[in-house]
C-alpha atoms as a PDB file:
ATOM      1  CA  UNK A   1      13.068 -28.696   4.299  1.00  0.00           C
ATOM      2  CA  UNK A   2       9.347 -30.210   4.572  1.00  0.00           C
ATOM      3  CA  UNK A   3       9.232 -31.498   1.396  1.00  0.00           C
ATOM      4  CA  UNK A   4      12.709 -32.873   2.073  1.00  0.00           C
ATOM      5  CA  UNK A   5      11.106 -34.923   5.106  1.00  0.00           C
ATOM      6  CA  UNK A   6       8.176 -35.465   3.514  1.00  0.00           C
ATOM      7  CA  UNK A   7      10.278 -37.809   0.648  1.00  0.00           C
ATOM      8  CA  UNK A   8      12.232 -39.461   3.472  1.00  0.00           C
ATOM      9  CA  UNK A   9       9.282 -40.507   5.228  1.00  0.00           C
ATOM     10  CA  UNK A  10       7.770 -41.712   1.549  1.00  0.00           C
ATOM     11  CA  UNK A  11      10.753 -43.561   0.904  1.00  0.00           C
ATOM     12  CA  UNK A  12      11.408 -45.394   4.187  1.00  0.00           C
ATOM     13  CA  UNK A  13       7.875 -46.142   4.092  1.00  0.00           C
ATOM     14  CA  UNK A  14       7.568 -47.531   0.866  1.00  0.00           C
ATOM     15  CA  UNK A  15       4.826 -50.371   0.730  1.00  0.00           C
ATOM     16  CA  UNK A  16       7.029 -53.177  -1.237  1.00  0.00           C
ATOM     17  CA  UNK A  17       9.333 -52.576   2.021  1.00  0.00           C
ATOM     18  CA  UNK A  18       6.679 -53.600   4.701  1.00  0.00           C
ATOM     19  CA  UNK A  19       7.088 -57.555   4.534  1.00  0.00           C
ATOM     20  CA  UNK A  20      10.749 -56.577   5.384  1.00  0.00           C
ATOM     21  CA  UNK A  21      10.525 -54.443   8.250  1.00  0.00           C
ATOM     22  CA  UNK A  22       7.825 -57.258   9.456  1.00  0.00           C
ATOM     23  CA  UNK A  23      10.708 -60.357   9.205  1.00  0.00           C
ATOM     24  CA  UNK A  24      13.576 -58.136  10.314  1.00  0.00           C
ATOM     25  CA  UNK A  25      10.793 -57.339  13.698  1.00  0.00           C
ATOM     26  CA  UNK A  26       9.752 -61.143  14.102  1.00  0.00           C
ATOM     27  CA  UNK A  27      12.667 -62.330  13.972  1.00  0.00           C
ATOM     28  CA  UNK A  28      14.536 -60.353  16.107  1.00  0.00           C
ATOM     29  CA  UNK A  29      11.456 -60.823  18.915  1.00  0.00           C
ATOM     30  CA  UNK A  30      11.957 -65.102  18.231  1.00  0.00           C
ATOM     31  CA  UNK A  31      14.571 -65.786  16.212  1.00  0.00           C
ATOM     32  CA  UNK A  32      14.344 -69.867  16.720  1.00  0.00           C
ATOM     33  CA  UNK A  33      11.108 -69.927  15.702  1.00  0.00           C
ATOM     34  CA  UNK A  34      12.865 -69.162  12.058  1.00  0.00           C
ATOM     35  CA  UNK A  35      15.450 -72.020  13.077  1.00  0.00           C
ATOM     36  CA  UNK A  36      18.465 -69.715  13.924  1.00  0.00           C
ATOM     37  CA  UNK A  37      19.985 -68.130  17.228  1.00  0.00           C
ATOM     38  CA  UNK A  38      20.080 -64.745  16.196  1.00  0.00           C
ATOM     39  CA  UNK A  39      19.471 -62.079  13.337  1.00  0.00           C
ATOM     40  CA  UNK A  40      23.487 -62.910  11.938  1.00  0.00           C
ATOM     41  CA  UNK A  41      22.931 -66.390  11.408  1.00  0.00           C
ATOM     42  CA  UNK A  42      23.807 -67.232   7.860  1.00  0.00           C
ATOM     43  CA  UNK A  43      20.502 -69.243   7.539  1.00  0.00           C
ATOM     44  CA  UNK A  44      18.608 -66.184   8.841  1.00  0.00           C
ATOM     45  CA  UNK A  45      20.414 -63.961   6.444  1.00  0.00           C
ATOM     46  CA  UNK A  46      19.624 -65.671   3.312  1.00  0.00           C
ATOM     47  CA  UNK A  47      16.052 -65.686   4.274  1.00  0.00           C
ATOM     48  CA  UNK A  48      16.227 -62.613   4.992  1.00  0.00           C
ATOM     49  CA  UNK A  49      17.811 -61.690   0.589  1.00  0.00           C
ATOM     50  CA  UNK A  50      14.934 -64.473   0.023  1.00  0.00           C
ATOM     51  CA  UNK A  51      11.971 -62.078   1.517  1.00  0.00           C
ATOM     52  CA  UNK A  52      13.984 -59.303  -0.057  1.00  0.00           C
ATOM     53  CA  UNK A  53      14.467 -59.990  -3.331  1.00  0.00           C
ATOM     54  CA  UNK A  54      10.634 -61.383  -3.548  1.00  0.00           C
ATOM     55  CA  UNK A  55       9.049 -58.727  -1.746  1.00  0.00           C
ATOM     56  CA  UNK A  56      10.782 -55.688  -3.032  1.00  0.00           C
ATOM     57  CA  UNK A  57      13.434 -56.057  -5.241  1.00  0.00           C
ATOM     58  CA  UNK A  58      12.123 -58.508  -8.346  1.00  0.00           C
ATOM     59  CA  UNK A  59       8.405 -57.011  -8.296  1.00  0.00           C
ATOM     60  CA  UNK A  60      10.159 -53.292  -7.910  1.00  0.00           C
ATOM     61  CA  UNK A  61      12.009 -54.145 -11.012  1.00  0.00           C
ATOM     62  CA  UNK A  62       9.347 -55.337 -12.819  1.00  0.00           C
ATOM     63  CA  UNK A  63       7.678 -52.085 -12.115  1.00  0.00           C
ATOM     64  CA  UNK A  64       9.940 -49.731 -12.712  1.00  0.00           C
ATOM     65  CA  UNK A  65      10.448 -51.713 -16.612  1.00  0.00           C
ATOM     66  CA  UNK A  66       6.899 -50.775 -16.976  1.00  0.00           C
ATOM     67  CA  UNK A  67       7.472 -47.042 -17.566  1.00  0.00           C
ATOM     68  CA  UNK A  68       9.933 -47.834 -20.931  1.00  0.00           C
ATOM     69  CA  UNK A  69       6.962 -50.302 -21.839  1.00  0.00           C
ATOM     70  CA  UNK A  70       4.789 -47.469 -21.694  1.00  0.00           C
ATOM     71  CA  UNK A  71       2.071 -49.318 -19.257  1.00  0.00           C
ATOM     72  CA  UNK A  72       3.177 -45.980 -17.088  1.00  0.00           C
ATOM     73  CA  UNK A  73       3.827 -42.465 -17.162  1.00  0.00           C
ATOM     74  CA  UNK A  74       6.255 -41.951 -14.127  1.00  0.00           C
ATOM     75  CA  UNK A  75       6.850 -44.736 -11.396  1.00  0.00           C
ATOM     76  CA  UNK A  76       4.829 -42.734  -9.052  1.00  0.00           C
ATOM     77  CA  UNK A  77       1.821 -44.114 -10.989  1.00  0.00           C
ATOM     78  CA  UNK A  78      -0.839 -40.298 -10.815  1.00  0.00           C
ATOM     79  CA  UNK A  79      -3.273 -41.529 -12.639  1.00  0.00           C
ATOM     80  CA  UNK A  80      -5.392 -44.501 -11.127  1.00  0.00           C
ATOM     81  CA  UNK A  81      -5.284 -47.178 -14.079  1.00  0.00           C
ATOM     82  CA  UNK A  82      -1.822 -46.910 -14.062  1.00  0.00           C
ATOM     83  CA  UNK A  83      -1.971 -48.402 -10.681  1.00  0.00           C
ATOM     84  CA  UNK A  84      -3.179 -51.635 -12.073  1.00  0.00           C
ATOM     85  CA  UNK A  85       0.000 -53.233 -12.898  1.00  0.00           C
ATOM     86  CA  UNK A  86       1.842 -52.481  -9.871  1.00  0.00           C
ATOM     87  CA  UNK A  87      -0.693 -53.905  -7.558  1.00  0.00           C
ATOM     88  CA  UNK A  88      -0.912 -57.227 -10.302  1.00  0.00           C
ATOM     89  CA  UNK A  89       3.007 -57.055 -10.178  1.00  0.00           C
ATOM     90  CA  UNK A  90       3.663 -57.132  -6.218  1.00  0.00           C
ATOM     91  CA  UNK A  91       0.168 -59.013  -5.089  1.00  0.00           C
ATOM     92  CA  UNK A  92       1.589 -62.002  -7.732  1.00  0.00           C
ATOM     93  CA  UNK A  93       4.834 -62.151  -6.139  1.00  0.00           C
ATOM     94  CA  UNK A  94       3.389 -61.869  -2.816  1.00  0.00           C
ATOM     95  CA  UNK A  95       1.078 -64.352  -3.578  1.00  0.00           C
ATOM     96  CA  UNK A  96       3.913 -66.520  -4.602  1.00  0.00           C
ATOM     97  CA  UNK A  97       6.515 -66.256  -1.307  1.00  0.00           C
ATOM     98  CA  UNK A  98       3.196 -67.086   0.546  1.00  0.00           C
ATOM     99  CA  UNK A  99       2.752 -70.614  -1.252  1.00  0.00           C
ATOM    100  CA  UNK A 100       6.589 -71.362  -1.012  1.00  0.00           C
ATOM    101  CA  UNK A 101       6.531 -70.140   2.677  1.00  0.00           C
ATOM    102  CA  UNK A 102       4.010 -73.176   3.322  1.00  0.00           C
ATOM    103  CA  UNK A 103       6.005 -75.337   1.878  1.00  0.00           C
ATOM    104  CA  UNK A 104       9.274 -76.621   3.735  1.00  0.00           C
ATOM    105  CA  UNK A 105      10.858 -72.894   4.773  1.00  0.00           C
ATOM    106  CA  UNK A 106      10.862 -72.426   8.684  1.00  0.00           C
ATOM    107  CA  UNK A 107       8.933 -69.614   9.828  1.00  0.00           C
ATOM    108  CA  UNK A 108       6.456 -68.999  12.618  1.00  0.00           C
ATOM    109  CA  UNK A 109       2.742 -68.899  11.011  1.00  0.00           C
ATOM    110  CA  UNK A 110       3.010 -65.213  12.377  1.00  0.00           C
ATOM    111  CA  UNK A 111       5.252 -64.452   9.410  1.00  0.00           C
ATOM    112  CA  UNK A 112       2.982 -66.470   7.020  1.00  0.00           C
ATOM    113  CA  UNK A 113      -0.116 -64.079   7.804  1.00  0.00           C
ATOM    114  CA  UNK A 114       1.800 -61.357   7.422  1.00  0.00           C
ATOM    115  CA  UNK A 115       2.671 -62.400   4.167  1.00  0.00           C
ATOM    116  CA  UNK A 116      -0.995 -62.827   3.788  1.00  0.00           C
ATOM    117  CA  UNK A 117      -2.189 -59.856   4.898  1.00  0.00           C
ATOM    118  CA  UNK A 118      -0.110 -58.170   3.108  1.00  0.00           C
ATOM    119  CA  UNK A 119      -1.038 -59.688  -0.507  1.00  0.00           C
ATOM    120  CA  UNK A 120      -5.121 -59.184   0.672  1.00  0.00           C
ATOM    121  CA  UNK A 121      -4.050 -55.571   1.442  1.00  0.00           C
ATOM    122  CA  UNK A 122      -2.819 -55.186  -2.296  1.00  0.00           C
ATOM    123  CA  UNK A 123      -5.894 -57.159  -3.829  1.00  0.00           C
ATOM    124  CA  UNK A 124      -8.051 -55.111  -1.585  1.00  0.00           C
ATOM    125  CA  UNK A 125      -6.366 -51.610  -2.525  1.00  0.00           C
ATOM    126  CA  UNK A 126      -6.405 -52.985  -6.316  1.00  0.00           C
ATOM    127  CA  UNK A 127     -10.152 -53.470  -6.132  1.00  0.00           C
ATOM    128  CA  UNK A 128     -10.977 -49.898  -4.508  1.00  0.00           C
ATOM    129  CA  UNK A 129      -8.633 -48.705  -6.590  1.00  0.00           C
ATOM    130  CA  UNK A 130     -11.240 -49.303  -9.909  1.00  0.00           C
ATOM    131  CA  UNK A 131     -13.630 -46.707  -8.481  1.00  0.00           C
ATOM    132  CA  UNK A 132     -11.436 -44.322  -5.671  1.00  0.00           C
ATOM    133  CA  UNK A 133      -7.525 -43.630  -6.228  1.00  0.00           C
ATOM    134  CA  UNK A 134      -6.199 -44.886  -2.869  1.00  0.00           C
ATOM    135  CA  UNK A 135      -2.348 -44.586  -1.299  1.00  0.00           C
ATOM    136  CA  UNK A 136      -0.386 -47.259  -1.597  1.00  0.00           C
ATOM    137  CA  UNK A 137       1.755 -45.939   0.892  1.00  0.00           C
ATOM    138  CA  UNK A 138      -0.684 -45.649   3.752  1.00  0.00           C
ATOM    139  CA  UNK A 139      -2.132 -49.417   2.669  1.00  0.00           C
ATOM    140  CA  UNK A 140       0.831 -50.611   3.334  1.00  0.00           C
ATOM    141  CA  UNK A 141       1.550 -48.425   6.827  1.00  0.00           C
ATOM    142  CA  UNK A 142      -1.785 -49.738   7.986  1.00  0.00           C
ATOM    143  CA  UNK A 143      -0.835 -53.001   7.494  1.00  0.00           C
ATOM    144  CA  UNK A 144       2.124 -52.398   9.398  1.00  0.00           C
ATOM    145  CA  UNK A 145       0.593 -50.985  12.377  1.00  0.00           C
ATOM    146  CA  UNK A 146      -1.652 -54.592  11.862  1.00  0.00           C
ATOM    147  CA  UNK A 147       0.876 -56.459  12.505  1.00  0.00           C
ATOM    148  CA  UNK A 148       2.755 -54.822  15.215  1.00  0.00           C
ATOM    149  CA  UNK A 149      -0.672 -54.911  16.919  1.00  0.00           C
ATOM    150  CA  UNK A 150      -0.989 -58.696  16.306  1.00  0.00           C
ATOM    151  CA  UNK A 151       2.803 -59.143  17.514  1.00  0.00           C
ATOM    152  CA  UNK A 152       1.808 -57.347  20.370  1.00  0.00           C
ATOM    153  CA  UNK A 153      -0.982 -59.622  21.102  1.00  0.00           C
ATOM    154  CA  UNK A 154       0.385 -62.911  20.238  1.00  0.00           C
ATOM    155  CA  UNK A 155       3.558 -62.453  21.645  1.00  0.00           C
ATOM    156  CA  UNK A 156       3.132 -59.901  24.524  1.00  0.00           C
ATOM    157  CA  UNK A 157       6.161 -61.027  26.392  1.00  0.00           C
ATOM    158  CA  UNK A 158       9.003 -61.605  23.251  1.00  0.00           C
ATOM    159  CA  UNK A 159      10.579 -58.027  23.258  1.00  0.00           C
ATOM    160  CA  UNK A 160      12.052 -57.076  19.971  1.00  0.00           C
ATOM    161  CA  UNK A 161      15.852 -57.554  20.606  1.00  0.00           C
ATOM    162  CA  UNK A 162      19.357 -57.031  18.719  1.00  0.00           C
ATOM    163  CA  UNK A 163      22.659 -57.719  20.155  1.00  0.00           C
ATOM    164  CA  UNK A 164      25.606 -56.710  18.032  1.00  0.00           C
ATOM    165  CA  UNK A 165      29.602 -55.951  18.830  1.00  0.00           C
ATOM    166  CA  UNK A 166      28.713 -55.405  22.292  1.00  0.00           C
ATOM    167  CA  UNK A 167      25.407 -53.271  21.681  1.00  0.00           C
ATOM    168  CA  UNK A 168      22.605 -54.416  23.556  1.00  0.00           C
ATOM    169  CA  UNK A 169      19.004 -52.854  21.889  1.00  0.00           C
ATOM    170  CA  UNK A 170      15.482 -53.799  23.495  1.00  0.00           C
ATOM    171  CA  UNK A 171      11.894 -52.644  22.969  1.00  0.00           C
ATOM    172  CA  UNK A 172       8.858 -54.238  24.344  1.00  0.00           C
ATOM    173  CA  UNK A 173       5.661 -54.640  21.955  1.00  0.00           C
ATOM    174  CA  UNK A 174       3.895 -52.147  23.199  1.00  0.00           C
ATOM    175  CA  UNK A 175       6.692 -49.303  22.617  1.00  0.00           C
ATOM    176  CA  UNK A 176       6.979 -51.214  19.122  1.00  0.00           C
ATOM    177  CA  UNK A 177       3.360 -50.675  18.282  1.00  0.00           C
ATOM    178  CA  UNK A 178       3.578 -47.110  19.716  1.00  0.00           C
ATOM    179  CA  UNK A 179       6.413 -46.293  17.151  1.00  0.00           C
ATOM    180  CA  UNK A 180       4.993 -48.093  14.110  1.00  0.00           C
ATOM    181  CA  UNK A 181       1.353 -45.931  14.793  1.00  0.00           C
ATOM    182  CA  UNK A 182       3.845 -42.768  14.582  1.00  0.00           C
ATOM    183  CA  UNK A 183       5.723 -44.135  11.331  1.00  0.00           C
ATOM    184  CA  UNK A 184       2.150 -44.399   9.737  1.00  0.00           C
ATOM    185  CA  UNK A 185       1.364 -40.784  10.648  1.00  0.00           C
ATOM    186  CA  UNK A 186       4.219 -39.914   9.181  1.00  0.00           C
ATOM    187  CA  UNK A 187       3.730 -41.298   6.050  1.00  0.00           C
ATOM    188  CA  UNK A 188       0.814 -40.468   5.642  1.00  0.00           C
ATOM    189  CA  UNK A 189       1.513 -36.549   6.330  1.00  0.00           C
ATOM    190  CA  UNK A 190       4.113 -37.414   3.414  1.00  0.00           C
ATOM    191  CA  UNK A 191       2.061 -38.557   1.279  1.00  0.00           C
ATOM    192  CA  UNK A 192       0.037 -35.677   1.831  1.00  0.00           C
ATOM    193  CA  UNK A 193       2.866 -32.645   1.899  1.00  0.00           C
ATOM    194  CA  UNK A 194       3.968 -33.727  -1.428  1.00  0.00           C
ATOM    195  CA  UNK A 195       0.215 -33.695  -2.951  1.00  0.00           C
ATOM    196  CA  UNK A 196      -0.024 -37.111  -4.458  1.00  0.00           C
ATOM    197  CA  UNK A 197      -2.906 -37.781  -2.249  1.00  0.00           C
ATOM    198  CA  UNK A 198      -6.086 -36.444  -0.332  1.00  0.00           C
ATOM    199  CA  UNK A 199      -6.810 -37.313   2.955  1.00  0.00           C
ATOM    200  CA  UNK A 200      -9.795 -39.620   2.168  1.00  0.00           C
ATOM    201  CA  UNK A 201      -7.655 -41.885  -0.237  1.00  0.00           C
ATOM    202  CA  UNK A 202      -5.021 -41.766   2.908  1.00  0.00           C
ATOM    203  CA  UNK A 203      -7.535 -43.157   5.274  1.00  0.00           C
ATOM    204  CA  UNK A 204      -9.077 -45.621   2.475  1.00  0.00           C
ATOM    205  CA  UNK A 205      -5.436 -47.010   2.984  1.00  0.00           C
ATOM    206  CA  UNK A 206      -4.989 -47.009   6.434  1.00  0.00           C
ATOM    207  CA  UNK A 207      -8.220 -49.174   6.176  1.00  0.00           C
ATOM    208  CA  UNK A 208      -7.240 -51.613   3.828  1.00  0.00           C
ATOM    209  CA  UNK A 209      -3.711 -52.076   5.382  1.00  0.00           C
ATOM    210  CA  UNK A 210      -5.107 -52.598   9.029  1.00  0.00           C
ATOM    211  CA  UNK A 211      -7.973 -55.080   8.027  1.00  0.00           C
ATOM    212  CA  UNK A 212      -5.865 -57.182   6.053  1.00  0.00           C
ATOM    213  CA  UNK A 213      -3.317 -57.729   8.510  1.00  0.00           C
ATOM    214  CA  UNK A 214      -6.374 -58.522  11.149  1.00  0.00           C
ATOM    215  CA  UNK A 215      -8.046 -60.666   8.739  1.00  0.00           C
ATOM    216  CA  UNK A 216      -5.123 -62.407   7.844  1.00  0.00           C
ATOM    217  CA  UNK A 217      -3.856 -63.207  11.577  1.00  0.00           C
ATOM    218  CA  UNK A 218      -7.656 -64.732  12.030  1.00  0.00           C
ATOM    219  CA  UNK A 219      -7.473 -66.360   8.869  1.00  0.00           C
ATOM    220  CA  UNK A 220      -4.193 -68.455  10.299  1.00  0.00           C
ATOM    221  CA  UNK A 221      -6.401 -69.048  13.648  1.00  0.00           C
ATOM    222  CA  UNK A 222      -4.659 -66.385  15.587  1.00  0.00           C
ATOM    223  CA  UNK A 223      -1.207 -68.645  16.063  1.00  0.00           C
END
């Protein structure tokens, strides 16, 4: 049953699916500042396959062909080197949404750092990752509970809302951030339960994640 859990919590918190979870939470806290009246726009659903298919389903392709290729032994990547061309992989394309994002697509510069952050977060866990193994998974948690934190502070009264058929959902940033800090715990316990990582090499993550997201947001001038 524990390890059960412990692969749903990997799984929903899967680093390539942080940039998601971040545009699906922006948006829904100011969806015209993407241009469209709600989440079910057509316009905001497109960009939302856009920041998919960049952020998690082209790069997760591209690593998952490296195990045939042999650059791999198993897509959960053990050994450390093997980490290499993951992080090249998904910090390229990452890299790449950022420059197009600048470029003629509506979206608050909120977004934009979090796009940021979130490719500094992968060059930063790439470069520890020469001398230390570090998790992926709790690099990219940290950064999450980064940018809830920044949401939080930039937009302190824009609660997170969805209205659909009649269902009216709404949580304030604060109650956000509350819930992303207990996501990150549990991924992290995940990562832990299933023994592909120690707690130091957790925490390096956690470290990573959260300064990138910080650095990022002051990088963009804190708008």
């Amino acid at each position: 049953m524990w390890l059960s859990l412990a692969r749903f919590f990997s799984i929903i918190g899967h680093p390539l699916l942080v940039l998601t979870y971040a545009f699906l939470v922006l948006l829904m806290a100011a969806p015209y500042e993407f241009g469209v009246p709600s989440l079910f726009h057509p316009k905001a659903l497109i960009l939302l396959l856009y920041v998919f298919s960049t952020t998690v389903l082209i790069p997760g392709v591209g690593i998952v062909l490296l195990k045939p290729l042999g650059f791999i032994s198993n897509l959960e990547s053990p050994d450390r080197l093997e980490r290499i061309g993951p992080y090249i992989i998904a910090g390229v394309f990452y890299l790449w949404l950022y420059q197009n994002l600048k470029s003629g697509v509506q979206v608050p510069p909120l977004f934009r750092a979090c796009v940021l952050g979130a490719a500094t977060a992968l060059f930063g866990a790439f470069f520890v990752n020469i001398f230390t193994k570090v998790s992926a998974h709790a690099t990219g948690m940290g950064g999450w509970v980064g940018m809830l934190l920044v949401l939080g502070l930039q937009w302190p009264h824009r609660p997170v809302a969805l209205q659909w058929s009649g269902l009216w959902l709404q949580v304030s940033p604060v109650l956000l951030l509350a819930k992303g800090i207990l996501l990150a715990g549990a991924v992290g316990w995940a990562r832990l339960a299933l023994g592909v990582h120690t707690p130091r090499q957790v925490w390096y993550g956690y470290a990573i994640g959260f300064t990138s997201a910080l650095l990022a947001w002051w990088a963009a001038g804190g708008k």
